[in-house]
Protein backbone atom coordinates (compact mmCIF):
# COMPACT_ATOMS: atom_id res chain seq x y z
CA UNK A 1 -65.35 133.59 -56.97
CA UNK A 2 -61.70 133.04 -58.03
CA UNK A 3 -61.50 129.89 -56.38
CA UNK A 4 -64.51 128.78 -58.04
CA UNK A 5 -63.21 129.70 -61.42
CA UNK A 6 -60.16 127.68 -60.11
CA UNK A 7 -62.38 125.02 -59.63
CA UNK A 8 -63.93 124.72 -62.91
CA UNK A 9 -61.26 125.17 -65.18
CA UNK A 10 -59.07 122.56 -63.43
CA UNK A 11 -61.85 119.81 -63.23
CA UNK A 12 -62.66 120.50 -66.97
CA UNK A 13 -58.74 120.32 -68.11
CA UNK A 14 -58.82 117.15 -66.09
CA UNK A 15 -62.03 115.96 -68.00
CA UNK A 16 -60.32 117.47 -71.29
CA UNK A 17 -57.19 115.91 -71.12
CA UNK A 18 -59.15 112.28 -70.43
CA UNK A 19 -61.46 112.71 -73.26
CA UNK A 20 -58.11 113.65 -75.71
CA UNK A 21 -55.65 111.09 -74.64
CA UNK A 22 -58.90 108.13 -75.53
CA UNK A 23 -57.62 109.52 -79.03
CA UNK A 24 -53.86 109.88 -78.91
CA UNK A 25 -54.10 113.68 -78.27
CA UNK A 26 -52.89 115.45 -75.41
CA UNK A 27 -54.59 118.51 -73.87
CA UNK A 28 -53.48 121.56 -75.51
CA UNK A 29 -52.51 119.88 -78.98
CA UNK A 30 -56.27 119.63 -79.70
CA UNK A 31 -56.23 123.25 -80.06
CA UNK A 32 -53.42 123.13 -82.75
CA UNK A 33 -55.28 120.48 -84.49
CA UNK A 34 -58.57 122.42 -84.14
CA UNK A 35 -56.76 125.80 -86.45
CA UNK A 36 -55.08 123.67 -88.74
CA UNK A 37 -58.41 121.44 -89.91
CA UNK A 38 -59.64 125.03 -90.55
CA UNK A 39 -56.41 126.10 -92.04
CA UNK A 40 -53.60 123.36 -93.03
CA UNK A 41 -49.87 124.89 -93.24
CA UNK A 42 -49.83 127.37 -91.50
CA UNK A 43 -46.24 128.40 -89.59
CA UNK A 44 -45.71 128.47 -85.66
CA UNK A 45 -45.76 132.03 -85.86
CA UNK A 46 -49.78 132.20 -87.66
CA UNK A 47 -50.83 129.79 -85.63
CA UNK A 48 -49.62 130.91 -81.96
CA UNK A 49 -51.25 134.23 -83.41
CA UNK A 50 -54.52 132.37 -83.72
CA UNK A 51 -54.24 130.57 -80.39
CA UNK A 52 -53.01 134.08 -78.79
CA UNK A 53 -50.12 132.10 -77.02
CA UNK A 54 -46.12 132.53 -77.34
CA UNK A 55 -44.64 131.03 -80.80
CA UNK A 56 -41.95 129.13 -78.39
CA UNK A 57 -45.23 126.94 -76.94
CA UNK A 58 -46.70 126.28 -80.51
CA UNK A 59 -43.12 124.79 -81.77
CA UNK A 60 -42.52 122.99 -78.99
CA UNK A 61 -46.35 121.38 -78.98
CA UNK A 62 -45.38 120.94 -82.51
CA UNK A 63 -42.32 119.25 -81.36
CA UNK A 64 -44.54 116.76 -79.78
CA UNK A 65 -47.28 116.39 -82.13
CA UNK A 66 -44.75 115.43 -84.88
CA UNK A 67 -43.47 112.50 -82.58
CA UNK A 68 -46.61 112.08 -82.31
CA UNK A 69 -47.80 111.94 -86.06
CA UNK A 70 -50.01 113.79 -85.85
CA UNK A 71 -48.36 116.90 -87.73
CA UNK A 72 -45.57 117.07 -90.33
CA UNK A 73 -43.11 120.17 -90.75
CA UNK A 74 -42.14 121.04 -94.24
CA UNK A 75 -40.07 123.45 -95.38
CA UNK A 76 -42.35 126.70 -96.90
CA UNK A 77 -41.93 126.49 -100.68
CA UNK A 78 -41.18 130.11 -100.78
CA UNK A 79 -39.55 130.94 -97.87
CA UNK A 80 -36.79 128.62 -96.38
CA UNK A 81 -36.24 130.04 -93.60
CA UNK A 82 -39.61 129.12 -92.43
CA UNK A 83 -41.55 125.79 -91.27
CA UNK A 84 -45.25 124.96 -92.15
CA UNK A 85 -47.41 122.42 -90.29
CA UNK A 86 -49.51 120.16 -91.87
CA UNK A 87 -52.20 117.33 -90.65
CA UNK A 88 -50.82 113.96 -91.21
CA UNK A 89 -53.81 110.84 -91.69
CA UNK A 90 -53.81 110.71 -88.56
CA UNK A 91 -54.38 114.01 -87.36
CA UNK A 92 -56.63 114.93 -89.72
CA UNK A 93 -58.80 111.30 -88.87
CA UNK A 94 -58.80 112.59 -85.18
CA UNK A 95 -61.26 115.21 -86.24
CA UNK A 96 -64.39 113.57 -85.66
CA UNK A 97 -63.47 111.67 -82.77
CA UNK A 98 -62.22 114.73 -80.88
CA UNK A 99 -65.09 116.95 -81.92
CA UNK A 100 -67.61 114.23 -80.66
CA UNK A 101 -65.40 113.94 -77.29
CA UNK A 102 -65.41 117.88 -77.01
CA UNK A 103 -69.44 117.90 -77.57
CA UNK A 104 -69.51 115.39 -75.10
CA UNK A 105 -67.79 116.91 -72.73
CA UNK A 106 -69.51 120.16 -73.11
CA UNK A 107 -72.86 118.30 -72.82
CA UNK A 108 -71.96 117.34 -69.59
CA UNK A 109 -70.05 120.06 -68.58
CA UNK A 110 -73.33 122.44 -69.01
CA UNK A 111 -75.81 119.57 -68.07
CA UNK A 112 -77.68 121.60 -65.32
CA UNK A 113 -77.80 125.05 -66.81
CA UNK A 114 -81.11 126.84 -68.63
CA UNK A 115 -80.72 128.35 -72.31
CA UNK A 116 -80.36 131.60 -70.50
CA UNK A 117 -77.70 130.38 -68.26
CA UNK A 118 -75.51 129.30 -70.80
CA UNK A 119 -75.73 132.25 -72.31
CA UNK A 120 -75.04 134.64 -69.45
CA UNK A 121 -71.76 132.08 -68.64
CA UNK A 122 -70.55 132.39 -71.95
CA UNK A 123 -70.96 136.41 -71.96
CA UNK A 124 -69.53 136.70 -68.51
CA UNK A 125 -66.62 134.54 -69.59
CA UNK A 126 -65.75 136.47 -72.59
CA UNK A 127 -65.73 139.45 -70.39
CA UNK A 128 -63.44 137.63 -68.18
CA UNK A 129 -61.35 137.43 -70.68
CA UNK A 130 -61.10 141.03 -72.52
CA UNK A 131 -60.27 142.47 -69.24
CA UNK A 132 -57.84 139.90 -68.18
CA UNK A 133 -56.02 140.41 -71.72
CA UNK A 134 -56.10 144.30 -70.88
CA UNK A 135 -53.47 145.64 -68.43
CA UNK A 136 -54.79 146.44 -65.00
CA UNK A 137 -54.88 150.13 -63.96
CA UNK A 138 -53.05 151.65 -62.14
């Protein structure tokens, strides 16, 4: 089963990180880009918090994505100790493109399964998940 899982999730990054560089974005930064076109300036800190990862691997993605234009740091107008991100033109015109390559890719991805498969995968993944975030007993 684990190697299965294995399986999957590597082929898909693979697929993933295709379908993202087509559009200048690397796999993993179309997660950052995902929060902030629902949220604009937010700091590393709120946004690793929505992504659940480490603040260190949001500022360095940020890092990238700035080199990258597709983000800009600015100073927070009330705080200056603290950085906000916000979408450039260009990340924020990589929207549509990347949703459209993410729908594709899920299309494809979940080709062969029933209505009722899909939704027993996506239930069985989220419990994946919960107990994976939880810390094993002992």
């Amino acid at each position: 089963m684990i190697r299965l899982l294995t399986r999957a999730q590597k082929l898909l990054r693979a697929a993933a990180d295709e379908a993202m560089s087509a559009h200048g974005v690397r796999i993993g930064q179309n997660l950052v880009l995902e929060v902030l076109w629902e949220r604009d300036g937010l700091s590393p800190g709120e946004l690793a918090a929505r992504l659940q990862v480490a603040t260190p691997t949001v500022v360095n993605t940020a890092t990238r994505m700035v080199k990258d234009g597709l983000i800009d740091r600015r100073p927070d107008p009330g705080d200056r100790r603290l950085v906000r991100l916000y979408l450039t033109e260009k990340g924020r015109s990589a929207q549509a493109p990347i949703e459209e390559a993410r729908a594709r890719l899920a299309a494809h991805a979940l080709a062969t399964l029933t209505a009722e498969e899909r939704e027993t995968l996506a239930t069985a993944l989220q419990k994946i998940v919960d107990q994976m975030q939880s810390p094993p007993a002992r």
